[in-house]
Protein backbone atom coordinates (compact mmCIF):
# COMPACT_ATOMS: atom_id res chain seq x y z
CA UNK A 1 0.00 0.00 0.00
CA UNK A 2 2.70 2.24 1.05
CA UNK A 3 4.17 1.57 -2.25
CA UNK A 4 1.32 2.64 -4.24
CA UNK A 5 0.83 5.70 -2.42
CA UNK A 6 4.72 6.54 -3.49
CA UNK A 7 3.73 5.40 -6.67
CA UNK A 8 0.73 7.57 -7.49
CA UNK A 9 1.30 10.27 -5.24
CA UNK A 10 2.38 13.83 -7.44
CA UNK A 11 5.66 14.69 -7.34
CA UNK A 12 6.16 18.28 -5.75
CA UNK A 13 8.92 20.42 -7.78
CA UNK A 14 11.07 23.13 -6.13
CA UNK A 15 10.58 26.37 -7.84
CA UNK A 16 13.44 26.64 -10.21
CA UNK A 17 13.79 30.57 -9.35
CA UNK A 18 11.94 33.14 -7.85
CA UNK A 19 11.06 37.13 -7.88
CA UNK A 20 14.16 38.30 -9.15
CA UNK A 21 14.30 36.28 -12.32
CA UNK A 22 10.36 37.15 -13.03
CA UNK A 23 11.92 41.11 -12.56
CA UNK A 24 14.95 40.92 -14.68
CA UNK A 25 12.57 38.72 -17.33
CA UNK A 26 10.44 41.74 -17.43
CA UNK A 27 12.52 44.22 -17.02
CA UNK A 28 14.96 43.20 -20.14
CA UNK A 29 12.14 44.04 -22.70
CA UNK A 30 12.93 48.11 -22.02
CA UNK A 31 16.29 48.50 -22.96
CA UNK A 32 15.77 46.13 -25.63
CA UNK A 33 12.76 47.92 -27.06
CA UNK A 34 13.98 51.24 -26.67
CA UNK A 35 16.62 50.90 -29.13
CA UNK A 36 14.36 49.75 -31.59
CA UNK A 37 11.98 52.62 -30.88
CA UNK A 38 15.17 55.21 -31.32
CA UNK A 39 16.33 53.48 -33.89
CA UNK A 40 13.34 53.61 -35.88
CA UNK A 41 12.89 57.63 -34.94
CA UNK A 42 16.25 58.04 -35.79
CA UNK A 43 15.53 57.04 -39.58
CA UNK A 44 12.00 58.81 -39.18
CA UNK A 45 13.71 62.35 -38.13
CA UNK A 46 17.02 62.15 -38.88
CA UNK A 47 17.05 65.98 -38.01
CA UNK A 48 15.63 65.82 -34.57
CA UNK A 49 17.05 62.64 -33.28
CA UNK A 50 20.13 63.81 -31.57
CA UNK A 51 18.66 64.86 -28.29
CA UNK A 52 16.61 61.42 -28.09
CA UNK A 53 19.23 59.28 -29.02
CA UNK A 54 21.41 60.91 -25.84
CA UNK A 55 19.11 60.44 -23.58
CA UNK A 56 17.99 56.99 -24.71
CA UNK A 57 21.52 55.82 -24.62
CA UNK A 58 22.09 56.77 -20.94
CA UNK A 59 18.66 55.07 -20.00
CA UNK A 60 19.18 52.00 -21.71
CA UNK A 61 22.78 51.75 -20.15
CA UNK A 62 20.94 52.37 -16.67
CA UNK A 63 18.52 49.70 -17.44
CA UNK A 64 21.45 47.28 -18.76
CA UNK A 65 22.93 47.59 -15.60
CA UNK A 66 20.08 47.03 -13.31
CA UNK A 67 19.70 43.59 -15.50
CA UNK A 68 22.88 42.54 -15.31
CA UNK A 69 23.13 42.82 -11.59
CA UNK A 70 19.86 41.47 -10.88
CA UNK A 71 21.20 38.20 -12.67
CA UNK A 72 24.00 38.37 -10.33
CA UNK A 73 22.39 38.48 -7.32
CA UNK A 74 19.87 35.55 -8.70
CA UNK A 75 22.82 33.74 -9.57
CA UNK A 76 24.01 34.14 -5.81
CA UNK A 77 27.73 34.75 -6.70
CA UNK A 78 29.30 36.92 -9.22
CA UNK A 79 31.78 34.68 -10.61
CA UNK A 80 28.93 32.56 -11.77
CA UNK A 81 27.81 35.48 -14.12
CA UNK A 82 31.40 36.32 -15.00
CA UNK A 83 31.43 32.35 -16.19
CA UNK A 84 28.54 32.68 -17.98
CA UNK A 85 30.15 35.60 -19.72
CA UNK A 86 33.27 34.26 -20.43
CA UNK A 87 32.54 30.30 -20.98
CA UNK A 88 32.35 29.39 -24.65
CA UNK A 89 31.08 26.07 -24.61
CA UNK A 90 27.64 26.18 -23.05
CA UNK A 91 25.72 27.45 -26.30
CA UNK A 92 23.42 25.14 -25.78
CA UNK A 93 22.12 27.24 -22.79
CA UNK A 94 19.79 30.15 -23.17
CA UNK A 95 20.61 32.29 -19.99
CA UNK A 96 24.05 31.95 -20.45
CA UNK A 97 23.32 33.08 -24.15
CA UNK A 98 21.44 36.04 -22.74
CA UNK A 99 24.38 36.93 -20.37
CA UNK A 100 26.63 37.02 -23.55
CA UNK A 101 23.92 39.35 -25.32
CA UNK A 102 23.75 41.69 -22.27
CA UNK A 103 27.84 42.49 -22.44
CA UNK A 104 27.68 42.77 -26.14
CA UNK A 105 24.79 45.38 -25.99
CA UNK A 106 26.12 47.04 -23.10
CA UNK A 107 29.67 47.50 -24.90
CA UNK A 108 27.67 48.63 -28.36
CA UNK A 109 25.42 51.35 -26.63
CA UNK A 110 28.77 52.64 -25.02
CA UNK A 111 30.21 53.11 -28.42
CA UNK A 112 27.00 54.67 -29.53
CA UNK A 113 26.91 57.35 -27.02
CA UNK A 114 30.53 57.92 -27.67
CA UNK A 115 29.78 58.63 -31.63
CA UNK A 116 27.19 60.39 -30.95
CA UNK A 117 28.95 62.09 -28.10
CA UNK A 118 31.69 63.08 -31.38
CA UNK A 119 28.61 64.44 -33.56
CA UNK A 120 27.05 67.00 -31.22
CA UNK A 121 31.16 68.03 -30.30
CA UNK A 122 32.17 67.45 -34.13
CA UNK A 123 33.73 70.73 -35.98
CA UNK A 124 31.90 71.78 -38.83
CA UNK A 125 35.59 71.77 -40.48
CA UNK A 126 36.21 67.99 -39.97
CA UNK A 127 37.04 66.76 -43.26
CA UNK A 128 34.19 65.04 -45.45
CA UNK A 129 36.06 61.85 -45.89
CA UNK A 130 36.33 61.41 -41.82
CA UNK A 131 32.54 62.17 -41.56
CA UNK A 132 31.71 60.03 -43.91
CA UNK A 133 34.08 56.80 -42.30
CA UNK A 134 32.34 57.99 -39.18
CA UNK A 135 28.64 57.63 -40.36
CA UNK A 136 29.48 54.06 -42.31
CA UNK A 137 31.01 53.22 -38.92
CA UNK A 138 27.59 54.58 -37.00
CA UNK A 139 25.07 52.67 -39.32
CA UNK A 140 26.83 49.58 -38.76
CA UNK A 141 26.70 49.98 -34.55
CA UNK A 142 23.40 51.10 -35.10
CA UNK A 143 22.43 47.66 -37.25
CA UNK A 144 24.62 45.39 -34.59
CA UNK A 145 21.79 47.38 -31.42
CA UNK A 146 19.21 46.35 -33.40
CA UNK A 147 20.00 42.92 -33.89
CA UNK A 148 21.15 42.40 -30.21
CA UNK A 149 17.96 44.18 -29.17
CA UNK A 150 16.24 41.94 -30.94
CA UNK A 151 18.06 38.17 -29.75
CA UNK A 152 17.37 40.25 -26.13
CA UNK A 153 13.76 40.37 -26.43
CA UNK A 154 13.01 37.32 -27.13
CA UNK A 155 15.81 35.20 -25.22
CA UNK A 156 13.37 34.88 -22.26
CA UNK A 157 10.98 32.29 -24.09
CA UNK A 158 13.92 30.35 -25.38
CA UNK A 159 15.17 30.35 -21.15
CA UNK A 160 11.08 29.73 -19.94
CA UNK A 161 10.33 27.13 -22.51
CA UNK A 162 12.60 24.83 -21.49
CA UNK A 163 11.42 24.10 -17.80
CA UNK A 164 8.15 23.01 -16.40
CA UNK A 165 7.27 26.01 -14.57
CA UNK A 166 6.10 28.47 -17.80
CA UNK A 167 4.00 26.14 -20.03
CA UNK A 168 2.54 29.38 -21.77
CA UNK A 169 6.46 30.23 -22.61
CA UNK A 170 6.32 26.90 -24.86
CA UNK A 171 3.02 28.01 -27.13
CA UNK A 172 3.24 29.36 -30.79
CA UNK A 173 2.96 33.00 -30.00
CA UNK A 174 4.92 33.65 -26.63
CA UNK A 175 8.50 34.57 -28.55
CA UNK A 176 6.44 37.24 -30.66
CA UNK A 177 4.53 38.52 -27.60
CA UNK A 178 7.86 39.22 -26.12
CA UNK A 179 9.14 41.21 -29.12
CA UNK A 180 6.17 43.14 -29.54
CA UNK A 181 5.63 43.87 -25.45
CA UNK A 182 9.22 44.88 -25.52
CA UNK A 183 8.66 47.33 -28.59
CA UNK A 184 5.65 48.72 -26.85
CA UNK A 185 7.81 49.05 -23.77
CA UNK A 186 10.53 51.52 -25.91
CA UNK A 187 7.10 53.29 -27.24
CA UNK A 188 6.16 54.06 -23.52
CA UNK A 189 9.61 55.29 -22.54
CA UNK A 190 9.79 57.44 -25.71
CA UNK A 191 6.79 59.03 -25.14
CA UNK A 192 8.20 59.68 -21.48
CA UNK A 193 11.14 61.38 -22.56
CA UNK A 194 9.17 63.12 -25.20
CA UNK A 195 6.83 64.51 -22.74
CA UNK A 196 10.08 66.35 -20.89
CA UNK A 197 11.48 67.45 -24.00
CA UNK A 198 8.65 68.96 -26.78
CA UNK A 199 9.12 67.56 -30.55
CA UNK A 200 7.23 68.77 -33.45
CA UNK A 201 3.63 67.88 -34.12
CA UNK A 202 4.44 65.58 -36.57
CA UNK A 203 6.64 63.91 -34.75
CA UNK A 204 4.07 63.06 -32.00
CA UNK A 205 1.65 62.25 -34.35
CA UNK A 206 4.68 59.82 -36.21
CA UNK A 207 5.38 58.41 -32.27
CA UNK A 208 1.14 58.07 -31.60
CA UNK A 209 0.62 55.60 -34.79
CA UNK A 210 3.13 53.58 -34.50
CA UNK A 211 2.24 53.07 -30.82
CA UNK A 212 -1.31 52.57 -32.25
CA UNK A 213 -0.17 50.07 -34.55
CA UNK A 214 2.12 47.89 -32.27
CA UNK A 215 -0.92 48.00 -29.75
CA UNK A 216 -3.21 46.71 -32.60
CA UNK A 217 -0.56 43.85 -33.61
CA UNK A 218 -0.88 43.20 -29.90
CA UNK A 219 -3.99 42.79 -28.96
CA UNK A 220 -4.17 40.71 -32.49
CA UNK A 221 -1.61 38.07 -31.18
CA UNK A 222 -3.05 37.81 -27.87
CA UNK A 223 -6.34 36.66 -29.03
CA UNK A 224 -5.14 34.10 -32.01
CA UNK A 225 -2.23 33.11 -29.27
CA UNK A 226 -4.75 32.27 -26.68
CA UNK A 227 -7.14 30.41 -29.37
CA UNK A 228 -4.41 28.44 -30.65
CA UNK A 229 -4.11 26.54 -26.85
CA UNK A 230 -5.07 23.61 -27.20
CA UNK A 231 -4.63 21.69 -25.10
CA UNK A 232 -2.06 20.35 -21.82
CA UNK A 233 0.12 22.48 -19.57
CA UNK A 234 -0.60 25.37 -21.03
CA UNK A 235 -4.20 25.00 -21.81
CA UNK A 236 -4.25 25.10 -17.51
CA UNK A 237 -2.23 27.90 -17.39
CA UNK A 238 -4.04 30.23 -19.77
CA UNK A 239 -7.44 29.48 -18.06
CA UNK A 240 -5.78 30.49 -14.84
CA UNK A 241 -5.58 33.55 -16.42
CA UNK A 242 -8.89 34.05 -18.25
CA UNK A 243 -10.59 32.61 -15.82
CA UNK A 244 -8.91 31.66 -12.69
CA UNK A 245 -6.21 33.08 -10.15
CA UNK A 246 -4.59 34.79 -12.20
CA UNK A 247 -7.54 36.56 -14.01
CA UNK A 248 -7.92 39.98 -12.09
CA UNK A 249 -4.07 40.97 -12.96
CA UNK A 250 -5.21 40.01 -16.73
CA UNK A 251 -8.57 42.22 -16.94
CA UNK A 252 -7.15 45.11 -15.04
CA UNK A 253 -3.29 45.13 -16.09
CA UNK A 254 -2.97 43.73 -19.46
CA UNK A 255 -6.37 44.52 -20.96
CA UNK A 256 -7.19 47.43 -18.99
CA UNK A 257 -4.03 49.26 -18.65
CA UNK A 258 -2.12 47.78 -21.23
CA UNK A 259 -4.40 48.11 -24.21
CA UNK A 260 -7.82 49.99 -23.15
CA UNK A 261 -6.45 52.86 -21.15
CA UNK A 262 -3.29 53.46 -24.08
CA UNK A 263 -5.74 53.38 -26.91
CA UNK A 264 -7.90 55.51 -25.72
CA UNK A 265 -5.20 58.26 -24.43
CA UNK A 266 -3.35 58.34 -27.70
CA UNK A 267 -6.65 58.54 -30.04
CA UNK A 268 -7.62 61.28 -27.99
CA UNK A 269 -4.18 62.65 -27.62
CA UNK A 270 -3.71 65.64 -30.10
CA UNK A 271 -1.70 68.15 -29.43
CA UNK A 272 -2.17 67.19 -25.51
CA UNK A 273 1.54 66.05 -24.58
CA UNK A 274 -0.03 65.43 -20.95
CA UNK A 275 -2.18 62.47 -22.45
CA UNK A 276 0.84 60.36 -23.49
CA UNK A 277 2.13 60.04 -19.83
CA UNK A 278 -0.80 57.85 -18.78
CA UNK A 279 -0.46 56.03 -22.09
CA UNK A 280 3.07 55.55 -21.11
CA UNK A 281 2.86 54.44 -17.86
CA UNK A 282 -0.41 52.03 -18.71
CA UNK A 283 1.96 50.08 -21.31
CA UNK A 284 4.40 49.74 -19.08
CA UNK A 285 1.70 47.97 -16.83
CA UNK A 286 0.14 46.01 -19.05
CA UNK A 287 3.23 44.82 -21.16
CA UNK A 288 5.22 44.23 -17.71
CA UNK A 289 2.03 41.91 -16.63
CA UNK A 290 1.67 39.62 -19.41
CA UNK A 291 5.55 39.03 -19.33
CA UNK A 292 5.27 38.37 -15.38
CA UNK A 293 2.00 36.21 -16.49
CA UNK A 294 4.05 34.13 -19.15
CA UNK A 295 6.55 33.49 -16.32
CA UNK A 296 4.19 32.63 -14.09
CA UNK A 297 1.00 30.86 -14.37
């Protein structure tokens, strides 16, 4: 009898990592969106793009930080993230991958703000064969960010999907819910910095579609990535969020905050900069809670 009850009893998993991880998880879609979001404005208006770009930089380098040392102190000793950093044969695992992306971003947005850093101090009588070395040697920075923005938005599913803890992580649409909710994240912290710093009309109307758009491709993929559960694991986990535990944070963060409450500011919006700051901060909410959800339920 004993035996049977061994036998049939459910085996009780530790928690593979805690409140820190489901932080840093979240909290890597910002930098990583935000240099998309420049990058984009950058090609949009080439002409007004200097002050953004400056003050971008700095924030994402902030934000870089804070990630890397919050995957420290998960990791419980620093010479476990300086192995991860420096170790060449363990491809095969995700975080380690995502450690590897972290330095490589971190060292490319240093030389960024140092080019740019040489354009606002550049003489006008700098020779048009060094400018022009200089901008080939900008675009192609600027091309490296985006890729490693990219690989850093994403690199959470590839980390989640592998353990038993984030079935959602494993479904069809969680890698592009990560890169969208991370683009949306560099929309809200663009429009932040906008709102301290006033652009042109059309450059708010420019920043208020494409915000609009990305919200629309979100809300899109949430509803075709939720009907295309099937079944298992994560059939259990997403009714926990439509309809069980978890389904409060869901109707007020994600769809409330995160879509409603954005949509409705920005459509409104005009020429009212003081509308995009509760746009902002509602898809930081929302975006930050399905991420959190993904980890979690």
């Amino acid at each position: 009898m004993a035996t049977t009850l061994a036998q049939t009893a459910p085996i009780e998993h530790a928690q593979p990592w805690g409140t820190l991880l489901a932080v840093y998880f979240t909290l890597i879609g910002i930098p990583s969106g935000l240099t998309l979001m420049v990058w984009w404005h950058r090609n949009r208006y080439p002409t007004a793009a200097l002050s953004l770009d400056w003050r971008a930089g700095w924030a994402t380098l902030g934000l870089l930080a804070a990630a890397g040392l919050l995957l420290t102190i998960d990791l419980g000793r620093p010479e476990r993230f300086h192995l991860m950093l420096t170790e060449f044969g363990n491809w095969d695992s995700p975080i380690s991958l995502g450690a590897k992306i972290i330095a490589v971003k971190t060292f490319l947005i240093a030389v960024a703000l140092y080019l740019l850093w040489r354009r606002r101090t550049a003489s006008r009588d700098t020779p048009a064969q060094a400018r022009g070395m200089t901008a080939r040697f900008d675009t192609s920075v600027a091309w490296l960010l985006g890729a490693s923005s990219v690989a850093l938005a994403v690199y959470p599913v590839a980390v989640l999907a592998r353990t038993w803890v984030s079935p959602l992580a494993a479904t069809n649409s969680s890698a592009l819910l990560f890169l969208i909710t991370s683009l949306l994240m560099g929309c809200a912290t663009v429009l932040i910095l906008d709102a301290v710093s006033p652009n042109e009309a059309e450059q708010q109307r420019g920043l208020n579609r494409i915000t609009l758009a990305l919200l629309m491709a979100y809300t899109v993929t949430l509803v075709f990535g939720a009907a295309s559960v099937s079944g298992g694991p994560a059939k259990k986990s997403l009714d926990t969020v439509l309809t069980g535990e978890h389904a409060p944070l869901f109707y007020t963060c994600v769809i409330g905050a995160g879509v409603l409450l954005p949509a409705a500011a920005l459509a409104l919006a005009g020429k009212r900069r003081w509308a995009r700051l509760p746009a902002a901060g509602g898809l930081l909410a929302g975006t930050a809670a399905i991420r959190y959800l993904i980890f979690t339920a």
